[in-house]
Protein backbone atom coordinates (compact mmCIF):
# COMPACT_ATOMS: atom_id res chain seq x y z
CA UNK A 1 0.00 0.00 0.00
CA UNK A 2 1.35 3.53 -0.74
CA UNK A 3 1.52 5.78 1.55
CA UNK A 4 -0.87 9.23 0.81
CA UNK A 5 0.44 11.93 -0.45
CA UNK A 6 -0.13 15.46 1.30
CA UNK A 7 -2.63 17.23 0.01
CA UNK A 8 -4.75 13.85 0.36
CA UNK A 9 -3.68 14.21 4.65
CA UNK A 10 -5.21 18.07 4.36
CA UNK A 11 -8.07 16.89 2.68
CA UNK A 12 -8.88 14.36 5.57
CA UNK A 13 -7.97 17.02 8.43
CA UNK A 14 -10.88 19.19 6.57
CA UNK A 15 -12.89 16.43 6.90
CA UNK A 16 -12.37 15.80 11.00
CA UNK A 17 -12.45 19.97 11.66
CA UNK A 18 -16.21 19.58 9.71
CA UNK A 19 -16.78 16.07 11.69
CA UNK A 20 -16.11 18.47 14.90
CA UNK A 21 -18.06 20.95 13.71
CA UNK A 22 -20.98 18.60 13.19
CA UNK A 23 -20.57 16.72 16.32
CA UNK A 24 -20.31 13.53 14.29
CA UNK A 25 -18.39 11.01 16.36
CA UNK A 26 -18.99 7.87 13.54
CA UNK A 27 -16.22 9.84 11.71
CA UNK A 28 -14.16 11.57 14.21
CA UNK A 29 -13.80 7.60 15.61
CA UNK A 30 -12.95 6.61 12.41
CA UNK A 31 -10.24 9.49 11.58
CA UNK A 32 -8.00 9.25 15.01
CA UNK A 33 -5.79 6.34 16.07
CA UNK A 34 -6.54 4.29 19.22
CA UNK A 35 -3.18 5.46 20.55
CA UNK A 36 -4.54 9.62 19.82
CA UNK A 37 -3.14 11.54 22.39
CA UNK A 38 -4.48 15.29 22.20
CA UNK A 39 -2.87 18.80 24.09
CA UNK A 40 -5.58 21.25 23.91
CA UNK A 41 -4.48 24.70 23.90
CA UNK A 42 -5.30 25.03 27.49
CA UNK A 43 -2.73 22.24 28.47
CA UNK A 44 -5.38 19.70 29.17
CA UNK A 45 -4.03 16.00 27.64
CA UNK A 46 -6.87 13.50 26.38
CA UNK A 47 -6.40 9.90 25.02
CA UNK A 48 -9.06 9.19 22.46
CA UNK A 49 -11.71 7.70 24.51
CA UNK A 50 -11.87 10.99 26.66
CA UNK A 51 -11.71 13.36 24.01
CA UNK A 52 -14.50 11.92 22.22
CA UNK A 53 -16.36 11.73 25.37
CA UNK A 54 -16.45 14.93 25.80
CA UNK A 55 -18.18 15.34 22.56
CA UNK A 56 -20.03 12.46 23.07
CA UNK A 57 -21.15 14.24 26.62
CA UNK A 58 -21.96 17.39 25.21
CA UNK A 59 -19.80 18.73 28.16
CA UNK A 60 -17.41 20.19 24.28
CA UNK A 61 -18.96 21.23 21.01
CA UNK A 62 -16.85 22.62 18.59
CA UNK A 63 -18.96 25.58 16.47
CA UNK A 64 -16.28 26.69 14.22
CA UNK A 65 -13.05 24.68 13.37
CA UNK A 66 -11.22 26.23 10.38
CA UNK A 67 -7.93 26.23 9.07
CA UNK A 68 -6.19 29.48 8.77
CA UNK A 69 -2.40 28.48 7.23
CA UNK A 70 -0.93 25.09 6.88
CA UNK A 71 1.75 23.49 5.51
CA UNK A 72 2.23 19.69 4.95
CA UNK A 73 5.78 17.32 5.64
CA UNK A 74 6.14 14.15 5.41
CA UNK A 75 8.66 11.21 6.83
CA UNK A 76 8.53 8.08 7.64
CA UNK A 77 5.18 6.57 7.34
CA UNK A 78 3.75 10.11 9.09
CA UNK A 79 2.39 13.50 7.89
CA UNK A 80 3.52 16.66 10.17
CA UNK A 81 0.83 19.22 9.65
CA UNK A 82 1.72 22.64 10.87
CA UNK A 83 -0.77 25.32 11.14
CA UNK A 84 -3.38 28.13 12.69
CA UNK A 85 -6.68 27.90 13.15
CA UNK A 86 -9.83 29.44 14.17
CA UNK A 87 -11.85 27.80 16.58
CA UNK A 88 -15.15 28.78 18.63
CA UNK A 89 -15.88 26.17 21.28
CA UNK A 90 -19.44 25.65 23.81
CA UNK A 91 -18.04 24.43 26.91
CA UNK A 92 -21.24 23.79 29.67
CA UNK A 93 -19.03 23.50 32.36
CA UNK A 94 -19.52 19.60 33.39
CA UNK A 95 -16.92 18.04 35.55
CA UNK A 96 -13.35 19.25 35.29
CA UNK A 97 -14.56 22.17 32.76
CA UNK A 98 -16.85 23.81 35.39
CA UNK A 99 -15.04 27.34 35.23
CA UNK A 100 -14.65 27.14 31.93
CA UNK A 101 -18.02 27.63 31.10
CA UNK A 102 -19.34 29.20 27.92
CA UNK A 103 -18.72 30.13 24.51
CA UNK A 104 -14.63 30.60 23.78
CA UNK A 105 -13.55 31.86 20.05
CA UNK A 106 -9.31 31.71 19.54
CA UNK A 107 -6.66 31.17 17.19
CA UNK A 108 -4.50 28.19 17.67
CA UNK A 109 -1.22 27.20 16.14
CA UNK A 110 -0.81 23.55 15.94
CA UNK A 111 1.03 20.76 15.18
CA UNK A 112 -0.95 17.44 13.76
CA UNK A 113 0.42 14.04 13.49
CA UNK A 114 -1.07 12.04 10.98
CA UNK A 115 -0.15 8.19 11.19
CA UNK A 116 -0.26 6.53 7.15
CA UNK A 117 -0.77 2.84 7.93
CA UNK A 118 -2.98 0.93 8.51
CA UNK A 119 -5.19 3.57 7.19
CA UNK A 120 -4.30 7.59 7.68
CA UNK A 121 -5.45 8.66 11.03
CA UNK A 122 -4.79 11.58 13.54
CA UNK A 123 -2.18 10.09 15.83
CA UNK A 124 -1.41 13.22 17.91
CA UNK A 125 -2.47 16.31 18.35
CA UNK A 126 -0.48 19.56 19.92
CA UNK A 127 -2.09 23.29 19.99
CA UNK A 128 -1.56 26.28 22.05
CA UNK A 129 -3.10 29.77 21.44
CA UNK A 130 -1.54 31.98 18.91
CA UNK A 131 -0.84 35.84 20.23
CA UNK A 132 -3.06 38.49 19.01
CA UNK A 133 -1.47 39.86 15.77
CA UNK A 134 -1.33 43.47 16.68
CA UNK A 135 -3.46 46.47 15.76
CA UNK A 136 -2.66 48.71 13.11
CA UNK A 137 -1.03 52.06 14.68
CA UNK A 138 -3.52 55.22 13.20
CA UNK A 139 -3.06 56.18 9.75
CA UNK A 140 -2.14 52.75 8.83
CA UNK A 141 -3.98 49.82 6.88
């Protein structure tokens, strides 16, 4: 089996950032690995069974999940998948979330792993919150 090329890898990450959007966990399950480990932006390090129950839970819903700038390298059997993103999540606050409650719209830089074989899945996933590009000083564009 060949291994996919990249622009086949940022096809299927659109896919699992609509699959988020749409709360549909069928495909979400299907696109990450067993072995997923996933660093939200606020530190907090799920395997795949709690990150999808959260979804699962309604304690996360992603409403927006779009891809600002990526680029694509691969090695090895993996894709690296560098980028920004813009992301507005619904947090109600269950469990370990409780002060977190509400609506919460950033910009992430990330780093996805994308595992080729047996099939390509999400393998691990690393974000943190990008700075605020500045404002334009008066007078300029």
């Amino acid at each position: 089996m060949s291994s996919p090329d990249a622009t086949s890898i940022l096809a299927l990450e659109d896919r699992r950032f609509r699959a988020l959007e749409a709360n549909d966990l069928g495909t979400l399950d299907r696109l990450t690995a067993e072995e997923l480990r996933h660093v939200h932006s606020n530190g907090t390090v799920e395997d795949k069974g709690a990150f999808l129950g959260q979804l699962r839970n309604g304690t996360r819903r992603y409403r927006e999940y779009r891809a600002l700038t990526r680029e694509a390298r691969q090695e090895g059997g993996f894709t690296f998948v560098f980028g920004e993103a813009a992301v507005t999540i619904e947090r109600t606050g269950a469990g370990p979330e409780e002060a977190a409650r509400g609506v919460i719209a950033t910009r992430m830089t990330y780093t996805a792993i994308y595992r080729h074989h047996p099939m390509p899945q999400l393998f691990a996933w690393h974000s943190v919150k990008s700075p605020t590009p500045p404002s334009p000083s008066p007078g300029q564009p």
